[in-house]
Protein backbone atom coordinates (compact mmCIF):
# COMPACT_ATOMS: atom_id res chain seq x y z
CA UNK A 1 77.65 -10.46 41.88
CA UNK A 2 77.57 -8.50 44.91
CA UNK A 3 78.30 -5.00 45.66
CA UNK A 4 80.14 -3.39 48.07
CA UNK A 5 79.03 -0.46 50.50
CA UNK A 6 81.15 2.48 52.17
CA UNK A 7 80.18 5.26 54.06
CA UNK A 8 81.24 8.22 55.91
CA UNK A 9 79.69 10.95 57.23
CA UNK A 10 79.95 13.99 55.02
CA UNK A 11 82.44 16.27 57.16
CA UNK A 12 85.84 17.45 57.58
CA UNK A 13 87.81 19.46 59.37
CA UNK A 14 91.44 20.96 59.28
CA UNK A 15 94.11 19.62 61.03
CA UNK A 16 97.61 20.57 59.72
CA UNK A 17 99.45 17.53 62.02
CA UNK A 18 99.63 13.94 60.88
CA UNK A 19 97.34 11.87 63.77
CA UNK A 20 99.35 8.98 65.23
CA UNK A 21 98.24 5.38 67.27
CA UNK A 22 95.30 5.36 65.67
CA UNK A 23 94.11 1.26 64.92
CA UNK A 24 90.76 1.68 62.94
CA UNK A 25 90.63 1.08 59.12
CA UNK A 26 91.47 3.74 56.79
CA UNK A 27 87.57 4.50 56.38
CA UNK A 28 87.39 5.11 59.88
CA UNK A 29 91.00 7.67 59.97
CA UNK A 30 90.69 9.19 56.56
CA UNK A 31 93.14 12.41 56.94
CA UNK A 32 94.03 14.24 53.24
CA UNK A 33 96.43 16.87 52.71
CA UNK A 34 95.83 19.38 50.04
CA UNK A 35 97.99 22.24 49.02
CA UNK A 36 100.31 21.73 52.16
CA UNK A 37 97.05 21.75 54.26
CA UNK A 38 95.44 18.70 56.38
CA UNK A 39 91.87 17.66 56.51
CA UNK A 40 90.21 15.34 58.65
CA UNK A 41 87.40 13.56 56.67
CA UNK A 42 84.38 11.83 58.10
CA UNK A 43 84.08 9.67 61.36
CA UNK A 44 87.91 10.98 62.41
CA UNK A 45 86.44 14.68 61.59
CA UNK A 46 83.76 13.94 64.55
CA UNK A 47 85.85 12.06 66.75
CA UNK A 48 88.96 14.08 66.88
CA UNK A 49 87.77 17.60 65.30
CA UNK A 50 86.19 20.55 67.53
CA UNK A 51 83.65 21.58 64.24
CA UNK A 52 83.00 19.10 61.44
CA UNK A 53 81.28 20.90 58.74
CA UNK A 54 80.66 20.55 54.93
CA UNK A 55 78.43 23.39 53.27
CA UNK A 56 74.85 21.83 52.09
CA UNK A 57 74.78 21.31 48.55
CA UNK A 58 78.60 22.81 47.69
CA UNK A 59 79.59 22.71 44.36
CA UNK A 60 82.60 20.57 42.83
CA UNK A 61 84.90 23.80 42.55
CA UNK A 62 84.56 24.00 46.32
CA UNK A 63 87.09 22.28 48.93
CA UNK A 64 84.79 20.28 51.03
CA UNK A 65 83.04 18.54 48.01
CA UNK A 66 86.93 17.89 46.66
CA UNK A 67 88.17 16.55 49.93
CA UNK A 68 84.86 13.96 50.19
CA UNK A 69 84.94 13.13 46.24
CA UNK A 70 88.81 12.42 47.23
CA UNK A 71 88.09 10.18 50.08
CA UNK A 72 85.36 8.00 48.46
CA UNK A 73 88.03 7.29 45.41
CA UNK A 74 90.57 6.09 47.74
CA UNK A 75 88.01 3.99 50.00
CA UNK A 76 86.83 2.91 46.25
CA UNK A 77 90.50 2.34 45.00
CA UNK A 78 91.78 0.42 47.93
CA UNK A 79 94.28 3.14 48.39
CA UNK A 80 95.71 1.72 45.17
CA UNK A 81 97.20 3.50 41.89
CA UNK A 82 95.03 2.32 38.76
CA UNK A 83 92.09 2.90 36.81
CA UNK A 84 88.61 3.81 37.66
CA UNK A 85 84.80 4.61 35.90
CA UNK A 86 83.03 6.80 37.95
CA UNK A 87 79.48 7.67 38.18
CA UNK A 88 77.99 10.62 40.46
CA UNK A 89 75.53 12.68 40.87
CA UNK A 90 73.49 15.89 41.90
CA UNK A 91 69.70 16.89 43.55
CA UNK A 92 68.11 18.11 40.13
CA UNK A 93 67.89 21.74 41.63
CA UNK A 94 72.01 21.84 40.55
CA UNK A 95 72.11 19.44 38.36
CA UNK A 96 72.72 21.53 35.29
CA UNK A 97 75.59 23.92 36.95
CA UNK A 98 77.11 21.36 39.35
CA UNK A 99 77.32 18.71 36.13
CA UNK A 100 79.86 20.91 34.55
CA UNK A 101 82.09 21.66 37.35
CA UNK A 102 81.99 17.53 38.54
CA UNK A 103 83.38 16.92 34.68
CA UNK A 104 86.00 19.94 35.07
CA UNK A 105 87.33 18.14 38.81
CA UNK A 106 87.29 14.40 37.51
CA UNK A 107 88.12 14.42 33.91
CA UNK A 108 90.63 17.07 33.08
CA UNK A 109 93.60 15.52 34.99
CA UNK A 110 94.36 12.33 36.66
CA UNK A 111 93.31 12.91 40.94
CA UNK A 112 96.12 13.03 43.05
CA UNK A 113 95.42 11.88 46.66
CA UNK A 114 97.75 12.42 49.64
CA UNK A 115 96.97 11.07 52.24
CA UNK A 116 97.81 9.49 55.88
CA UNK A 117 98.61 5.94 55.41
CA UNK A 118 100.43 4.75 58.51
CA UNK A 119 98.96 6.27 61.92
CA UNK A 120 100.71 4.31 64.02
CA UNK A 121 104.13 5.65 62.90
CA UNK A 122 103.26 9.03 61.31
CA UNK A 123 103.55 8.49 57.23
CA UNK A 124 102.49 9.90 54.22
CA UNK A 125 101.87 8.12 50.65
CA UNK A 126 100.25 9.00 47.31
CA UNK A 127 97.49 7.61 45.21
CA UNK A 128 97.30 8.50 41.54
CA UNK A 129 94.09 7.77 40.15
CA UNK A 130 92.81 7.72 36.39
CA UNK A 131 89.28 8.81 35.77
CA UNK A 132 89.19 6.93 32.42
CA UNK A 133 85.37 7.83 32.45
CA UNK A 134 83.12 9.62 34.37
CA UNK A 135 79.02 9.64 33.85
CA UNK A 136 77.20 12.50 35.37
CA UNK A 137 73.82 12.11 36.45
CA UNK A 138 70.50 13.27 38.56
CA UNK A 139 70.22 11.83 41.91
CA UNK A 140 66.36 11.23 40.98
CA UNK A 141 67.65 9.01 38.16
CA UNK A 142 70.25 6.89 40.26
CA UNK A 143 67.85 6.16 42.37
CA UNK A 144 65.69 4.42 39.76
CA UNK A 145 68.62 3.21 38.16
CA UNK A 146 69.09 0.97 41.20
CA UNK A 147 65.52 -0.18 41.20
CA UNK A 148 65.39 -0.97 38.18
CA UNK A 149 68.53 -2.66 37.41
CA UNK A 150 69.54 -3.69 40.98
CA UNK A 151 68.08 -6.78 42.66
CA UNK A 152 64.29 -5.63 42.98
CA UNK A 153 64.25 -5.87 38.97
CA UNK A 154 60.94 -3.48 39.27
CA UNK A 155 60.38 -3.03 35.21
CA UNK A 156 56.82 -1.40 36.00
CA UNK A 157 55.61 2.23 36.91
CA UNK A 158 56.03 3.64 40.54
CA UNK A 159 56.49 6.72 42.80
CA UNK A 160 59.58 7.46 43.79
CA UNK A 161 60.82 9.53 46.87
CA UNK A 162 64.63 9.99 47.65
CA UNK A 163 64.65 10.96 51.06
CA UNK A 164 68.10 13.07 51.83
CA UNK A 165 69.27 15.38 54.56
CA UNK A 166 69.55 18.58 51.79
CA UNK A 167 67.14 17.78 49.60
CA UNK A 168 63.76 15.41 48.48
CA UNK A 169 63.74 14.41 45.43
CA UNK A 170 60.15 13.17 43.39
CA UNK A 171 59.08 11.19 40.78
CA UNK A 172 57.26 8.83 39.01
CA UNK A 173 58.72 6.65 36.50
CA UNK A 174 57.57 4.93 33.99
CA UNK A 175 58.76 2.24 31.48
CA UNK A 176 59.35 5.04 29.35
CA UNK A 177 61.09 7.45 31.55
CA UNK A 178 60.18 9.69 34.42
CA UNK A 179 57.47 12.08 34.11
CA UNK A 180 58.79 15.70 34.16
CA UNK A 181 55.82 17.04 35.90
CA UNK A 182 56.14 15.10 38.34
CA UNK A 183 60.26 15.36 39.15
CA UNK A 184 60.60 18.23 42.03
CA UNK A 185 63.35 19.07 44.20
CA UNK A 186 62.46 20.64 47.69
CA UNK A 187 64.24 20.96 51.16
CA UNK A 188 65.42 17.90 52.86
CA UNK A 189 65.57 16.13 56.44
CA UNK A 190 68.05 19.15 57.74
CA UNK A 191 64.52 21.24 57.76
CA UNK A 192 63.84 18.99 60.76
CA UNK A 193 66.77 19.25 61.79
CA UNK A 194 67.68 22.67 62.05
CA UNK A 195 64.03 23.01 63.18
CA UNK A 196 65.12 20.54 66.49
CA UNK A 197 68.14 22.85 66.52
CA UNK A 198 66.30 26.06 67.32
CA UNK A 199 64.19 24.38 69.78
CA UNK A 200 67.31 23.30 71.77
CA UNK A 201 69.26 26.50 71.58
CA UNK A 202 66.12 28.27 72.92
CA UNK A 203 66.50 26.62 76.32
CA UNK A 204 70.04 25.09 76.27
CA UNK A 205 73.72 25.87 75.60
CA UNK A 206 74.47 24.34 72.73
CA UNK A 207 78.09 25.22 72.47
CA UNK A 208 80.04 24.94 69.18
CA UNK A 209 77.69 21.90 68.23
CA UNK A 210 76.46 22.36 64.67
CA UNK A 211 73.79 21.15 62.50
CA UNK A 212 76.24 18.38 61.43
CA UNK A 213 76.71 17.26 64.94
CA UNK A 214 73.28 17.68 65.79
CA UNK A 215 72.11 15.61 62.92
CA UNK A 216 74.70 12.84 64.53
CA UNK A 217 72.28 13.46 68.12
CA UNK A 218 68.95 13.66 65.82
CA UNK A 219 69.92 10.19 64.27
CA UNK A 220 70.38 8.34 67.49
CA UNK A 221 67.64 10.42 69.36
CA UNK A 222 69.53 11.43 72.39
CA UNK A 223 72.49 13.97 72.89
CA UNK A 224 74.34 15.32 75.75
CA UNK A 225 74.21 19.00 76.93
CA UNK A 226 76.07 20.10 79.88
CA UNK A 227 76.89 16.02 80.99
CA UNK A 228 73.35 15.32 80.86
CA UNK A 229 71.85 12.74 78.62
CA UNK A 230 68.61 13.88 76.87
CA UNK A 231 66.24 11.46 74.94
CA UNK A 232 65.10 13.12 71.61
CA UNK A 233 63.07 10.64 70.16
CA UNK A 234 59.85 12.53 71.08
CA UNK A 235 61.12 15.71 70.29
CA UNK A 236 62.57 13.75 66.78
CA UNK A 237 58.95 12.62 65.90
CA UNK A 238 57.32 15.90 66.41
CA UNK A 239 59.79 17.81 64.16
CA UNK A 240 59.46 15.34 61.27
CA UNK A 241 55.98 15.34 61.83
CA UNK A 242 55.89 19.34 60.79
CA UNK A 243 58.99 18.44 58.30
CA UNK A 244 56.31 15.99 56.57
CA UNK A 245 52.93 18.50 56.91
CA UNK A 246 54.83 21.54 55.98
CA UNK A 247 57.31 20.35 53.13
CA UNK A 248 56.60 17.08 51.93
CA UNK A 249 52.56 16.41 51.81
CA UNK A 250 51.86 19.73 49.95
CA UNK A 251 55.11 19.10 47.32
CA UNK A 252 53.24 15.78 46.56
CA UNK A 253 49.93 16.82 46.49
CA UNK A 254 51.28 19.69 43.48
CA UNK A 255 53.44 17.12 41.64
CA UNK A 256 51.08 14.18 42.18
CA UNK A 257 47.86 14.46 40.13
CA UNK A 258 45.05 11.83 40.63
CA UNK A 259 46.00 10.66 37.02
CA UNK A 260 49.11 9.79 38.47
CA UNK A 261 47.44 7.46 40.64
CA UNK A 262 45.83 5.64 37.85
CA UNK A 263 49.39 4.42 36.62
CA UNK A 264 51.14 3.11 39.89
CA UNK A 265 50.13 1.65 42.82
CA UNK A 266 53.62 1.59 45.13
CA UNK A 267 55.85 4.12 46.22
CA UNK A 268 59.62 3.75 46.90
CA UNK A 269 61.25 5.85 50.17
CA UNK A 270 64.82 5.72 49.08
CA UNK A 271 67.38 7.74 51.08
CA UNK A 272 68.47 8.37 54.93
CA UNK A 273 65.25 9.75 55.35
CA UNK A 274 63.57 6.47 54.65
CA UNK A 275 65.18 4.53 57.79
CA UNK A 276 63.14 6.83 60.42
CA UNK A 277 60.02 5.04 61.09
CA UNK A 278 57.97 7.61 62.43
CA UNK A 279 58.50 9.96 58.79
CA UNK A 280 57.53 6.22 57.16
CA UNK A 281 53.95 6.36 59.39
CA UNK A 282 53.19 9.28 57.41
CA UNK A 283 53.43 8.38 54.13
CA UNK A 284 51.88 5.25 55.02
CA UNK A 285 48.84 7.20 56.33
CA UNK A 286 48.53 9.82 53.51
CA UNK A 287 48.72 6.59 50.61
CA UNK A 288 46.82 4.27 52.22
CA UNK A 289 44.26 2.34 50.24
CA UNK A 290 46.35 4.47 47.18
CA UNK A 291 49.95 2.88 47.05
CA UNK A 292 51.76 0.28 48.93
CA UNK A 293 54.29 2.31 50.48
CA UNK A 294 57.66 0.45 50.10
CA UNK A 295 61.39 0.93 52.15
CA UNK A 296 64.10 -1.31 50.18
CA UNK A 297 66.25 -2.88 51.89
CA UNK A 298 69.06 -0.36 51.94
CA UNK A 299 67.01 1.68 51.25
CA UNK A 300 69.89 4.80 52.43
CA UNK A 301 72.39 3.29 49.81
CA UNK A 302 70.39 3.75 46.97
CA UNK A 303 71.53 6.47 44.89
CA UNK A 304 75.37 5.72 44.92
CA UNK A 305 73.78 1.86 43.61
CA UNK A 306 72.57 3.38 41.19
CA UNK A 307 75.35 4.85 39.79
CA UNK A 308 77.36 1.87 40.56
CA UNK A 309 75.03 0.19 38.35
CA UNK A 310 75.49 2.85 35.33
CA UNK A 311 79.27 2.75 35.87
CA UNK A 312 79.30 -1.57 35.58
CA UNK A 313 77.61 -0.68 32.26
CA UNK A 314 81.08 1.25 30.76
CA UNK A 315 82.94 -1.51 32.43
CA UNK A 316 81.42 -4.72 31.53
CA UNK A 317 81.99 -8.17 33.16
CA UNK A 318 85.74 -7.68 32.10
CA UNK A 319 86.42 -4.96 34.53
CA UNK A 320 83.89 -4.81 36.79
CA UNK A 321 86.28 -3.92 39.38
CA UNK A 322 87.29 -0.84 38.46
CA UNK A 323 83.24 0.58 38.41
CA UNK A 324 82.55 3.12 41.49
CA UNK A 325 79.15 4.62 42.55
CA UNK A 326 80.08 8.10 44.39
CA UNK A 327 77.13 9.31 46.30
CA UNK A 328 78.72 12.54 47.53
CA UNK A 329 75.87 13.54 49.99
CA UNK A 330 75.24 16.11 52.66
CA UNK A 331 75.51 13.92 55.41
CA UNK A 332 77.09 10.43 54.27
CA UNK A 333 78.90 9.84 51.35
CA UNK A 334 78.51 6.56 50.08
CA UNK A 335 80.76 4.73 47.73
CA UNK A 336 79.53 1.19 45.94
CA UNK A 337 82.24 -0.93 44.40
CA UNK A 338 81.80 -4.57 43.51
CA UNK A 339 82.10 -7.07 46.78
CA UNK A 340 85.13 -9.08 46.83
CA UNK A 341 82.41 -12.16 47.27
CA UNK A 342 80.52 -14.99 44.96
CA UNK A 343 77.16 -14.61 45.51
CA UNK A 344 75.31 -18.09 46.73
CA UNK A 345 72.19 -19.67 44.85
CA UNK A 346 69.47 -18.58 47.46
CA UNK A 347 70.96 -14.58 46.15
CA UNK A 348 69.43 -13.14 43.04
CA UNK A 349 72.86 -11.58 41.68
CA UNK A 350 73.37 -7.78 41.14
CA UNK A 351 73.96 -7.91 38.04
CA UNK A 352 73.12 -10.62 35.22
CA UNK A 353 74.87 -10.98 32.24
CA UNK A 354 72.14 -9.54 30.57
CA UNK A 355 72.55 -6.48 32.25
CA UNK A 356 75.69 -5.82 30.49
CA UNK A 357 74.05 -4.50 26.95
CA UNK A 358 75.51 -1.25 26.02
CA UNK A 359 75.96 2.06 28.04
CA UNK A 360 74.04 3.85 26.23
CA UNK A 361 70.70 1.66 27.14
């Protein structure tokens, strides 16, 4: 069994007026309207919006967070009425405030999407979706949840580092569960990137650009100012370099005790984070001859996995199709549904049938 991966960039924007003769698939035009108001959401939001935002870590009461959560369902739904289990999560810094709210949005009433379903003509249509259960849970956890129970199967004890544009999350689990010690939440890859920001704006006009479009520029290490093209990728290394001395080496060296050592020898980079090579180097350099410093393959994807992998659990093999993993992040929002595929021999399937014990596992 295979599973299915959406994303979209963790932005909107209002726009009151229905956009027309746009061709791309609904992930790619995602406009909502909510309380007689429209919203651009995601790539559209950067495309055709003047200034994307979303507020770093916002809570489920707030708009932005509702608009995203609403978006992944209907990418997750195929813009189809019916029935879905839902699992999501939070950074463990608001886990405990943001868990009650996320219940309060998804569980008290059945989610009501309108939304923009024919661009070519102008046209409107409705989605009712029923949340017929929804699992809260740390981001920390997803992400072991999907190593663990997703292909790499890892049943051992290992470091774990989720990587994300708000917040890092850190941990090491063990057969037996995490070690509390050793679970801390600090500031994420926007540190680097608001860091990059300031250098710019010293020397440059950066118009209306914010750290959401920046972080768009940051990613693919160039970005335009004034119709010139400017190459960032040295700038890029030298910001994550201080991101990594300044944040992340000292957090590990006070969660990470030489004990620790003593009971794992490889570390997971999980996260967006975890695809820039030069913020690899360094963890590769601190750990070496300690732990074998280890990038999954989707490595970026991980935490909504793992709560994909939760929610199969509630559905079983029966109704596998109705299980979502909603990684409402701070710059992507991921959804993970199961792929509409058979997996071939030479694929170790997602999930075995002895995967599907009880939810409470």
């Amino acid at each position: 069994m295979e599973t299915k991966f959406s994303s979209i960039p963790s932005v909107i924007e209002r726009h009151d007026k229905p956009l027309t003769q746009l061709t791309a698939s609904l992930e790619k035009r995602i406009q909502l309207f909510d309380a007689g108001a429209g919203f651009l959401v995601g790539d559209v939001a950067l495309s055709q919006g003047q200034v994307p935002y979303r507020n770093i870590n916002s809570s489920p009461s707030d708009l932005d967070y509702q608009l995203l959560a609403k978006a992944g369902l209907l990418l997750a739904s195929g813009a189809k009425s019916g029935e879905l289990v839902v699992t999501t999560g939070f950074p463990s810094a608001v886990f405990d405030l943001f868990k009650l709210q996320a219940e309060k949005f998804f569980s008290v009433r059945d989610v009501i999407i309108e939304y923009n379903s024919d661009t070519l003509n102008g046209g409107r249509s409705r989605v009712q979706l029923t949340i017929s259960h929804l699992e809260v849970m740390s981001e920390i956890l997803g992400c072991i949840n999907a190593i663990r129970k997703g292909p790499l199967a890892d049943d051992g004890n290992f470091f774990i580092l989720s990587l994300g544009y708000g917040t890092c999350e850190t941990a090491l689990s063990t057969a037996e569960g995490p070690i509390s010690r050793t679970c801390t939440s600090v500031p994420g890859l926007r540190h680097a990137v608001n860091t990059l920001h300031d250098e710019l704006n010293t020397s440059y006009y950066l118009s209306m650009k914010n750290e959401h479009m920046i972080n768009q520029s940051f990613q693919r290490g160039d970005i335009v100012i004034g119709r010139k093209r400017m190459n960032l990728l040295n700038a890029r290394s030298t910001h994550l370099a201080s991101y990594y001395n300044e944040v992340l080496s000292p957090a590990m060296r006070k969660a990470f005790m030489d004990i620790d050592f003593e009971k794992a020898d490889r570390l997971y980079l999980v996260g967006g984070g975890a695809l820039y090579p030069e913020l690899v180097g360094h963890f590769q350099q601190e750990f070496e001859g300690v732990l074998d410093v280890i990038v999954p393959e989707g490595a970026n994807n991980f935490a909504s996995l793992g709560y994909f992998l939760r929610s199969a659990l509630w559905c079983g093999p029966n109704h596998i199709e109705r299980a979502v993993g909603l990684d409402v992040g701070n710059a992507y929002t991921v959804i993970s549904t199961v792929a509409d595929v058979v997996s071939t021999e030479t694929k170790k399937p997602l999930i075995s049938e002895a995967s599907f014990l009880t939810a409470e596992d």
